[in-house]
N, C-alpha and C. Protein backbone atom coordinates (compact mmCIF):
# COMPACT_ATOMS: atom_id res chain seq x y z
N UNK A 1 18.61 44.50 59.43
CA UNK A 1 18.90 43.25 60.10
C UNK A 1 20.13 43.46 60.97
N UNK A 2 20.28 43.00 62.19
CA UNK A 2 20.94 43.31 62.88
C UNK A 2 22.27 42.02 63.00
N UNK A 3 23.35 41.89 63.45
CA UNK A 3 24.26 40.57 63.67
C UNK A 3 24.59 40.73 65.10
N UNK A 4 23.75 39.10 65.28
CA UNK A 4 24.15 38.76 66.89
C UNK A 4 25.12 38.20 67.03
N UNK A 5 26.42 38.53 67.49
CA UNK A 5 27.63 37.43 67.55
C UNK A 5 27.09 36.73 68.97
N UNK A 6 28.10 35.05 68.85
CA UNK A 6 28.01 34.21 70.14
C UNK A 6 29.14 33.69 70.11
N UNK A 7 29.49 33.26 71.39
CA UNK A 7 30.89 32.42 71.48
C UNK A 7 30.44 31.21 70.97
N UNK A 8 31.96 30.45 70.24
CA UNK A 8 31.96 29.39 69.81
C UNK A 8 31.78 27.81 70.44
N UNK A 9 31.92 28.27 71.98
CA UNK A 9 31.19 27.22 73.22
C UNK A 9 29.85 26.91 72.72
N UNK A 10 29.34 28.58 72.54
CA UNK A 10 27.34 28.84 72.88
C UNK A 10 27.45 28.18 71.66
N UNK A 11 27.90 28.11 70.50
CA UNK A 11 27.08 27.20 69.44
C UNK A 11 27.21 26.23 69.44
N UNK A 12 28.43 25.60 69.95
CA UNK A 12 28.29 24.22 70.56
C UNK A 12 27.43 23.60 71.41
N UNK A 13 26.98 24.08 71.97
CA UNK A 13 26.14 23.71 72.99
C UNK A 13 24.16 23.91 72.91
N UNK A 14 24.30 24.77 71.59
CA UNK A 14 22.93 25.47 71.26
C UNK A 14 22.05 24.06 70.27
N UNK A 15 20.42 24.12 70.81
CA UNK A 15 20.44 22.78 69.83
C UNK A 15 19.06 23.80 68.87
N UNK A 16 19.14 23.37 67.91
CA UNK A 16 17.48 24.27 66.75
C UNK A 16 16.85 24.00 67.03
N UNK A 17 15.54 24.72 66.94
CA UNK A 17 14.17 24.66 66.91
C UNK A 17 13.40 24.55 65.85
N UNK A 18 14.10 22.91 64.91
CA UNK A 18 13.47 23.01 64.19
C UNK A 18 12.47 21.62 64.25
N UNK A 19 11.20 21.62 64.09
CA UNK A 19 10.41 20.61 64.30
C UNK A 19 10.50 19.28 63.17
N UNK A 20 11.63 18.20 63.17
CA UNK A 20 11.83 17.40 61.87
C UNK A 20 10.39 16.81 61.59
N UNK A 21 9.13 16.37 62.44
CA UNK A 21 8.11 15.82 62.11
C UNK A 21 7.33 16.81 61.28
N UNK A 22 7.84 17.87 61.33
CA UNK A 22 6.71 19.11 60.78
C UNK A 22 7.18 19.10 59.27
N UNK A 23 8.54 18.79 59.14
CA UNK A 23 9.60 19.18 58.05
C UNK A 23 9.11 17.58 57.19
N UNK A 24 9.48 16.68 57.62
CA UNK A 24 9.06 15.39 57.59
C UNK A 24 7.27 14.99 56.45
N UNK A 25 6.46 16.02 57.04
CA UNK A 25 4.95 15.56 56.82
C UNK A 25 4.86 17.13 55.27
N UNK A 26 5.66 17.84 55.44
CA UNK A 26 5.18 18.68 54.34
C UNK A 26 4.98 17.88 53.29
N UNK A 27 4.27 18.69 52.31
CA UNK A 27 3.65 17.97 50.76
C UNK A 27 4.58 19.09 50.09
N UNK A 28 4.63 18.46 48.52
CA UNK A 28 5.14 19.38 47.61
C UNK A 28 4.27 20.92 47.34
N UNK A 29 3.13 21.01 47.67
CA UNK A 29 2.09 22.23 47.56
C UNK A 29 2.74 23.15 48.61
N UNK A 30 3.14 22.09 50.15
CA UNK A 30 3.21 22.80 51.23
C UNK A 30 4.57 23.81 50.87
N UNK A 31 5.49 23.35 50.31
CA UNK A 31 7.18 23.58 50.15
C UNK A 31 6.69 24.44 49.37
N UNK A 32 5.98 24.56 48.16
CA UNK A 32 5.76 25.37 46.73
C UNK A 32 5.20 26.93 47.28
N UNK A 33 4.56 26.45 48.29
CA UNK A 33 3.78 27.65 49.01
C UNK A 33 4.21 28.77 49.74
N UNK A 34 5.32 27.75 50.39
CA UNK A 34 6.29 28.90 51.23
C UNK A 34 7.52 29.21 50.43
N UNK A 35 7.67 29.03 49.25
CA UNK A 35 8.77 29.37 48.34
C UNK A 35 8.02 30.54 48.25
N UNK A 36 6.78 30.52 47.53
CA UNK A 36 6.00 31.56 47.31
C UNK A 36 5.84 32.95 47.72
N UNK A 37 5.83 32.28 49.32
CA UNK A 37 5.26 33.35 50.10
C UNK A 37 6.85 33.95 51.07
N UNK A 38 7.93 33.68 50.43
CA UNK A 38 9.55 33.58 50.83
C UNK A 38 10.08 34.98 49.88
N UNK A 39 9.67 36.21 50.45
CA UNK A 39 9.74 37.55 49.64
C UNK A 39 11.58 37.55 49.12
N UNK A 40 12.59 36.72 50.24
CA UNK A 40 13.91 36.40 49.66
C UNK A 40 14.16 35.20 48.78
N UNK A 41 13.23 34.59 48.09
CA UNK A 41 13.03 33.35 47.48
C UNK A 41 12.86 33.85 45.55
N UNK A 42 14.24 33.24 45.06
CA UNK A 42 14.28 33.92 43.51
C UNK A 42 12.68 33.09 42.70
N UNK A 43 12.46 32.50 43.21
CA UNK A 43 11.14 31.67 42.47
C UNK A 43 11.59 31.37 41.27
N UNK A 44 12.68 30.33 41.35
CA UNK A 44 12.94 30.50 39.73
C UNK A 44 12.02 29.30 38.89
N UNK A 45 11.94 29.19 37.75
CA UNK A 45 11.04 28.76 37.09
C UNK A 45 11.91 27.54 36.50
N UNK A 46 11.42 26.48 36.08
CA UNK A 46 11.92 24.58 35.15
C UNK A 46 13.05 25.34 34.32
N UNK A 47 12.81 26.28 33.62
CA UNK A 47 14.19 26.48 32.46
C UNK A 47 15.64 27.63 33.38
N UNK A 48 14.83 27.97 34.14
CA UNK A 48 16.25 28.63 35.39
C UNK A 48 17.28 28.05 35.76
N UNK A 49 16.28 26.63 36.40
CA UNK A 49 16.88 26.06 37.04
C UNK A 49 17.84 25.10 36.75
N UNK A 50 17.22 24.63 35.30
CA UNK A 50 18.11 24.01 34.38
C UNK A 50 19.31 24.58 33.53
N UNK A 51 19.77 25.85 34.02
CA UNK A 51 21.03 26.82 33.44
C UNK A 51 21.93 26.83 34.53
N UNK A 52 21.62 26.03 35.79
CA UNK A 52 22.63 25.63 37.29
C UNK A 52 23.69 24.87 36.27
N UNK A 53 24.89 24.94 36.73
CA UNK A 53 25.64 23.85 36.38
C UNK A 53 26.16 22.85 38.00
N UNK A 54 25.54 21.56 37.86
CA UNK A 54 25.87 20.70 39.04
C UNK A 54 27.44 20.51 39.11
N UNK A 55 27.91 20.80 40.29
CA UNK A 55 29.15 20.45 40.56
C UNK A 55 29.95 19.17 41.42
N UNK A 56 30.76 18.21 40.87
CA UNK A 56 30.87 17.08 41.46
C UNK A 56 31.09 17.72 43.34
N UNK A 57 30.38 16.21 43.70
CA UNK A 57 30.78 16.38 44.97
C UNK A 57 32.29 16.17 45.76
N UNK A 58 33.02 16.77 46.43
CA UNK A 58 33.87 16.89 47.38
C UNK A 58 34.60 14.61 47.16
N UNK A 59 35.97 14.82 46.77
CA UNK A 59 36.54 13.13 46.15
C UNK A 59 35.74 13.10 45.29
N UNK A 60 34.53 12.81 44.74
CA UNK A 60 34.08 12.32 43.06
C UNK A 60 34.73 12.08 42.46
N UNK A 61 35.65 13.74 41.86
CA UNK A 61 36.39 14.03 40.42
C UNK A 61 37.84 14.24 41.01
N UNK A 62 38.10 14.16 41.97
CA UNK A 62 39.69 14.43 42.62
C UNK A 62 40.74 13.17 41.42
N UNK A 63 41.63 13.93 41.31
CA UNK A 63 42.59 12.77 40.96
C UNK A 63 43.57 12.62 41.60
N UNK A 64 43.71 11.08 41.26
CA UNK A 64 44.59 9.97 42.58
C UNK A 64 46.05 11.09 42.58
């Protein structure tokens, strides 16, 4: 894999190509599928995922 650097203008100014109606209409099969087929994708399994520890969000747990 190669690294393309860009000036910090060009990413300002750069917009994605990502289609939100496409992102929008997926089904849970559709998402499950390309996890699947995502050869960098850990596929982790219901009891994996449940050994995450959630971390409060950014102010939540801050004290005054």
């Amino acid at each position: 894999m190669s690294i393309k650097r860009i000036k910090l203008e060009d990413v300002e100014k750069s917009k994605g190509t990502t289609d939100k109606a496409v992102i929008d209409n997926m089904t849970e099969t559709d998402i499950s599928e390309g996890i699947l087929a995502d050869i960098d994708s850990p596929n982790l399994i219901d009891k994996e995922l449940k050994e995450f520890k959630q971390f409060p969000k950014k102010g939540e747990n801050e004290k005054d």
